[in-house]
N, C-alpha and C. Protein backbone atom coordinates (compact mmCIF):
# COMPACT_ATOMS: atom_id res chain seq x y z
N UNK A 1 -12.84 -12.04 8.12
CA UNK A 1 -11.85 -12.56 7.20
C UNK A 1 -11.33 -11.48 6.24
N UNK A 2 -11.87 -10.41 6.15
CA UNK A 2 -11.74 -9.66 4.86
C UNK A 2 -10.46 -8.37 5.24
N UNK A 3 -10.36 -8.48 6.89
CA UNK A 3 -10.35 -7.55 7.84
C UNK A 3 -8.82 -8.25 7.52
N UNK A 4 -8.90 -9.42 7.86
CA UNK A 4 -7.06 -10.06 7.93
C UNK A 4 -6.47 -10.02 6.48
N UNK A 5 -7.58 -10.02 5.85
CA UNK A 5 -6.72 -10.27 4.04
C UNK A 5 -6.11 -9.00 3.96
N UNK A 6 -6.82 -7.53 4.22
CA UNK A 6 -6.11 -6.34 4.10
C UNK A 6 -5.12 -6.03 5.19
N UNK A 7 -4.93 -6.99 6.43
CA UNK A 7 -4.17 -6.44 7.03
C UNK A 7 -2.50 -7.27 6.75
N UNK A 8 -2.79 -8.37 5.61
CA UNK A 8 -1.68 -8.97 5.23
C UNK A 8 -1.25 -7.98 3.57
N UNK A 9 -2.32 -7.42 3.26
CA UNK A 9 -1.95 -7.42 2.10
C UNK A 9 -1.03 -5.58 2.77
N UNK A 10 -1.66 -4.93 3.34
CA UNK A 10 -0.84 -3.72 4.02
C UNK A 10 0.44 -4.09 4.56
N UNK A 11 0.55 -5.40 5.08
CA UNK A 11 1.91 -5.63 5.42
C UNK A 11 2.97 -5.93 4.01
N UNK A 12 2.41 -6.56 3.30
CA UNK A 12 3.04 -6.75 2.30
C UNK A 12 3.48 -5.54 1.70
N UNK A 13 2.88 -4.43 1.35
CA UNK A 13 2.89 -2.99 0.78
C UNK A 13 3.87 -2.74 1.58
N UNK A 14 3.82 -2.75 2.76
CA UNK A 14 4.78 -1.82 3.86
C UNK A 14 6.04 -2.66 3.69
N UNK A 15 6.12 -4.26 3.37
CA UNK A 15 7.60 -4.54 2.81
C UNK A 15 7.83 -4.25 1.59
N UNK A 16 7.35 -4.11 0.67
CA UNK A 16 7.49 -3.82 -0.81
C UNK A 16 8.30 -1.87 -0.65
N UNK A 17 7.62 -1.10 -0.02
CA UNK A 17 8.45 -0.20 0.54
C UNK A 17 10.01 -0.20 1.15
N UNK A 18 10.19 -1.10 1.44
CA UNK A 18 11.30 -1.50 2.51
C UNK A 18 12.23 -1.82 1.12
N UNK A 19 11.90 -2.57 0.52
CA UNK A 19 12.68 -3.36 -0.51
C UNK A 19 12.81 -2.91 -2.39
N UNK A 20 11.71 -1.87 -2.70
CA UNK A 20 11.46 -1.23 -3.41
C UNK A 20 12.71 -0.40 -4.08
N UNK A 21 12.94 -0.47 -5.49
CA UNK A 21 13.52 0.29 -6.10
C UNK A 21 13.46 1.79 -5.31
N UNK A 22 14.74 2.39 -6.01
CA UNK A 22 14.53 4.18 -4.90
C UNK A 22 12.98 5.04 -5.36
N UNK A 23 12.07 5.14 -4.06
CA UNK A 23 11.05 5.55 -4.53
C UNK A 23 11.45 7.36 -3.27
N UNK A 24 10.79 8.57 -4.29
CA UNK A 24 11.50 9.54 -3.69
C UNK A 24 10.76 9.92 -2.16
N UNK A 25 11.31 10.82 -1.09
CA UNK A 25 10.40 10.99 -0.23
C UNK A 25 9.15 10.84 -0.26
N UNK A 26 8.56 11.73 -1.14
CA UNK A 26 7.30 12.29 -0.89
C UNK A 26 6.46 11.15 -1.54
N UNK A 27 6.74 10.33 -2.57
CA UNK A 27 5.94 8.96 -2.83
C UNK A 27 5.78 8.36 -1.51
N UNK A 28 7.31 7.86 -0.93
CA UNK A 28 7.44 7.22 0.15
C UNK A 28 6.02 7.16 1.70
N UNK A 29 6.24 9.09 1.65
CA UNK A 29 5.14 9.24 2.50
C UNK A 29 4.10 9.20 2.27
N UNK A 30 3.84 9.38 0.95
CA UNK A 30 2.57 9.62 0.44
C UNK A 30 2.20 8.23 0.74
N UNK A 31 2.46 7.12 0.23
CA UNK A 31 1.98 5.45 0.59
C UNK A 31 2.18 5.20 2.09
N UNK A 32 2.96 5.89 2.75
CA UNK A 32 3.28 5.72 4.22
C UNK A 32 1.97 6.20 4.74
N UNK A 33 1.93 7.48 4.69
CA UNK A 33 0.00 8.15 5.14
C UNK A 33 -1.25 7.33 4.71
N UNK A 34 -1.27 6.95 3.48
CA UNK A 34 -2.51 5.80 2.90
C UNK A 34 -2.51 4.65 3.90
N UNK A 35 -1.32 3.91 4.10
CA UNK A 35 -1.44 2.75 4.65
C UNK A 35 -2.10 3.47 6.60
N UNK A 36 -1.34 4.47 6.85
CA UNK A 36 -1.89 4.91 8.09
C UNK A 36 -3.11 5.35 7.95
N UNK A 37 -3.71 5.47 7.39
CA UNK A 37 -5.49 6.10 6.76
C UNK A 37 -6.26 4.95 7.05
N UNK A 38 -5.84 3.52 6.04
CA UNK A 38 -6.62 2.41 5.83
C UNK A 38 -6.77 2.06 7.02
N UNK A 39 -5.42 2.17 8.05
CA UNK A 39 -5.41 1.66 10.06
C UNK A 39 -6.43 1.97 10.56
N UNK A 40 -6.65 3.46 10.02
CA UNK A 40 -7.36 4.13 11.15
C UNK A 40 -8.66 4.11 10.84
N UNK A 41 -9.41 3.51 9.31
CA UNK A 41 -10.54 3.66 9.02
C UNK A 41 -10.66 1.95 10.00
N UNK A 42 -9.66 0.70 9.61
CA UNK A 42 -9.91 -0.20 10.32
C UNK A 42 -10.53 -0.05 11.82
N UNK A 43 -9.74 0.43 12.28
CA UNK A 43 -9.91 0.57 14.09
C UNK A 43 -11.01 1.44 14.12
N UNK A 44 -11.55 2.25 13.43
CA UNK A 44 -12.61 2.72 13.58
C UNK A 44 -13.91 2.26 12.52
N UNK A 45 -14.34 1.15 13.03
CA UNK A 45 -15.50 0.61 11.79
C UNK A 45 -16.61 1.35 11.22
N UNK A 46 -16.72 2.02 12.09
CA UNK A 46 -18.26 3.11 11.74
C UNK A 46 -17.79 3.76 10.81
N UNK A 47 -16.57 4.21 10.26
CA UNK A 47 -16.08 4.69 9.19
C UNK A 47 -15.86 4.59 8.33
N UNK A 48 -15.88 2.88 8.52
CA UNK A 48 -15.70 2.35 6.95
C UNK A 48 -16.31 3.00 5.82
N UNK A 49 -17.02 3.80 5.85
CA UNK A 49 -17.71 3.62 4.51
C UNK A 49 -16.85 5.59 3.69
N UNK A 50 -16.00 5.64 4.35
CA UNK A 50 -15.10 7.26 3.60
C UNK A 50 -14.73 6.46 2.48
N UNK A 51 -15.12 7.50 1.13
CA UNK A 51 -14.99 7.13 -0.30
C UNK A 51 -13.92 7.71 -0.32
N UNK A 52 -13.43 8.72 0.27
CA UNK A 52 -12.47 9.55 -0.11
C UNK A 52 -11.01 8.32 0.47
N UNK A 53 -11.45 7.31 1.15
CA UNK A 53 -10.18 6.88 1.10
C UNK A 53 -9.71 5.52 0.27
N UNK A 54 -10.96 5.24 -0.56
CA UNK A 54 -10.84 4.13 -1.95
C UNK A 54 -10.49 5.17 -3.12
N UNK A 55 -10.68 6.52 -3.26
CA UNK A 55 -10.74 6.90 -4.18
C UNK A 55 -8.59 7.61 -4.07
N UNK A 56 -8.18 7.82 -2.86
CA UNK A 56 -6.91 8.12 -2.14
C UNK A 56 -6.08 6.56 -2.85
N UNK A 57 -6.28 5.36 -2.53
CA UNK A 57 -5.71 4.03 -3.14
C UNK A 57 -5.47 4.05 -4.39
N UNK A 58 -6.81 3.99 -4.64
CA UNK A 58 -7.12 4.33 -6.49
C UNK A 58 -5.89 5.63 -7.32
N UNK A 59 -6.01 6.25 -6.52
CA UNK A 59 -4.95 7.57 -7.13
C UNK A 59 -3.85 7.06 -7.35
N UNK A 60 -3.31 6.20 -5.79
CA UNK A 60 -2.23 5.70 -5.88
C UNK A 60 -1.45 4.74 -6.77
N UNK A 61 -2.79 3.94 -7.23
CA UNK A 61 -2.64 2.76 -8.02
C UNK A 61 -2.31 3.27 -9.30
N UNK A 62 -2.44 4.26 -10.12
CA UNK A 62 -2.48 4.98 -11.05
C UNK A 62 -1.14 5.54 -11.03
N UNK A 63 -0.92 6.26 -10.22
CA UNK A 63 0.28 7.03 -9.55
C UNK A 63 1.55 6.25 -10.37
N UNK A 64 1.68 5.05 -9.44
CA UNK A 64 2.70 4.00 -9.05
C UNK A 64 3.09 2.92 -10.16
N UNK A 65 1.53 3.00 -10.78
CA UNK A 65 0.97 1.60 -12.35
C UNK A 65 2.26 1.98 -13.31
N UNK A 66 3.16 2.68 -13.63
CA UNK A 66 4.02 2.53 -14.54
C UNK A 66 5.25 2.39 -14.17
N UNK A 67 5.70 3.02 -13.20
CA UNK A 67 6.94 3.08 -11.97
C UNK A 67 7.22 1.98 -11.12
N UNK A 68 6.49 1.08 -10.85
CA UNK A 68 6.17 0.61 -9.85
C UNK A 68 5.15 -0.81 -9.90
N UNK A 69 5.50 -0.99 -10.95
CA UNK A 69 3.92 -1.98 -11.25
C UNK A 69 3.78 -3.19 -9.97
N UNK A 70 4.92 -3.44 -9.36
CA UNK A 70 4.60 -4.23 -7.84
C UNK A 70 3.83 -3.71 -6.94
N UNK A 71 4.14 -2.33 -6.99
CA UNK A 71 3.48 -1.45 -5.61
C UNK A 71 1.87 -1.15 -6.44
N UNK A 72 1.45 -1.16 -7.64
CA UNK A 72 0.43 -0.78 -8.20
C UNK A 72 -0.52 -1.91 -7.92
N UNK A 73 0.28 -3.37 -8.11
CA UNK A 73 -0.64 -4.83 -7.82
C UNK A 73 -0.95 -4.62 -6.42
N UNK A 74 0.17 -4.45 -5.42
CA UNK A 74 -0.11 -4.85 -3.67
C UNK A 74 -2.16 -3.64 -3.97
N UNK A 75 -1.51 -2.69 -4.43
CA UNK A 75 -2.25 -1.37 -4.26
C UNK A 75 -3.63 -1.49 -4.80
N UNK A 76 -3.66 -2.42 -6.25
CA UNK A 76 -4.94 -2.79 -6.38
C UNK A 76 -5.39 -4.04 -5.54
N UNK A 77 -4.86 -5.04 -5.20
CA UNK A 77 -5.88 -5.63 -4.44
C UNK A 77 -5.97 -5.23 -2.82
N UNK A 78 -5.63 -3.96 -2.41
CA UNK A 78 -6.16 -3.54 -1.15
C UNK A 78 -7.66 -2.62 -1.63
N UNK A 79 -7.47 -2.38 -3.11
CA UNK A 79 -8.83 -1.55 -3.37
C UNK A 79 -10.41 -2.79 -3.49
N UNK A 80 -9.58 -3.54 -3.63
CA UNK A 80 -10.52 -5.43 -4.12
C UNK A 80 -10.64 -5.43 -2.77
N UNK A 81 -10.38 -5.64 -1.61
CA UNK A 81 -10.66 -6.09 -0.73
C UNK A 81 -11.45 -5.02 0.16
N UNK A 82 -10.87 -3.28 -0.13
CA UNK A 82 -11.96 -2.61 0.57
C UNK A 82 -12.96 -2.58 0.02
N UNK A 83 -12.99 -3.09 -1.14
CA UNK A 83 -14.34 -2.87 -1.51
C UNK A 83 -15.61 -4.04 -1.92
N UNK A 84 -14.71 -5.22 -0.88
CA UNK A 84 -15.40 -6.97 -0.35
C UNK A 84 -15.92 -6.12 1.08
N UNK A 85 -15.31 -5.11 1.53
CA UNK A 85 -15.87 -5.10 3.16
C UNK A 85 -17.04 -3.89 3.19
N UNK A 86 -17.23 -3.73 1.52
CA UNK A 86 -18.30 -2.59 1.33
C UNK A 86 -18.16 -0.94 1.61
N UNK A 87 -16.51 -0.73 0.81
CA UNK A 87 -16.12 0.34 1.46
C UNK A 87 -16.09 1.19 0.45
C-alpha cells in the first residue's frame, strides 16, 4: 500500500510540473532526476534503504518551500511516505 501512495503522489508531482508556474530548466530537471531516482530505488527494493535519496527530497523540499509551496507539499509527503516504507 505504501508502494501505490508514492506512486500517486509522484504522479501528482510530475503533473504539478506540467502545470506549474515557469520553473527554470535546471529546477525542472533537477525534480525530473529525483522523481527518476525514487523509480529506480522502487523497482529495485533491496535498495530501499539509500539515505542519500530522502536526504536528495528533503533538499528539494527546502529548495522549492518558498517558490513553490505546491511542489514543496507534493515533495514533503513523498518524504512521509518514504519514510512509512522505512527508507
Amino acid at each position: 500500500m505504501p508502494t501505490q501512495r508514492l506512486q500517486e503522489e509522484l504522479q501528482a508531482l510530475r503533473e504539478q510540473l506540467e502545470r506549474q508556474p515557469p520553473l527554470n530548466a535546471e529546477e525542472r530537471e533537477s525534480l525530473q532526476a529525483l522523481i527518476k531516482d525514487i523509480e529506480m530505488q522502487l523497482a529495485n527494493e533491496e535498495a530501499l534503504a539509500d539515505e542519500t535519496l530522502m536526504d536528495n527530497v528533503n533538499l528539494a523540499v527546502e529548495r522549492f518551500e518558498a517558490s513553490h509551496p505546491t511542489l514543496a507539499g507534493t515533495l514533503r509527503s513523498i518524504v512521509q511516505s518514504l519514510a512509512n516504507m522505512g527508507i
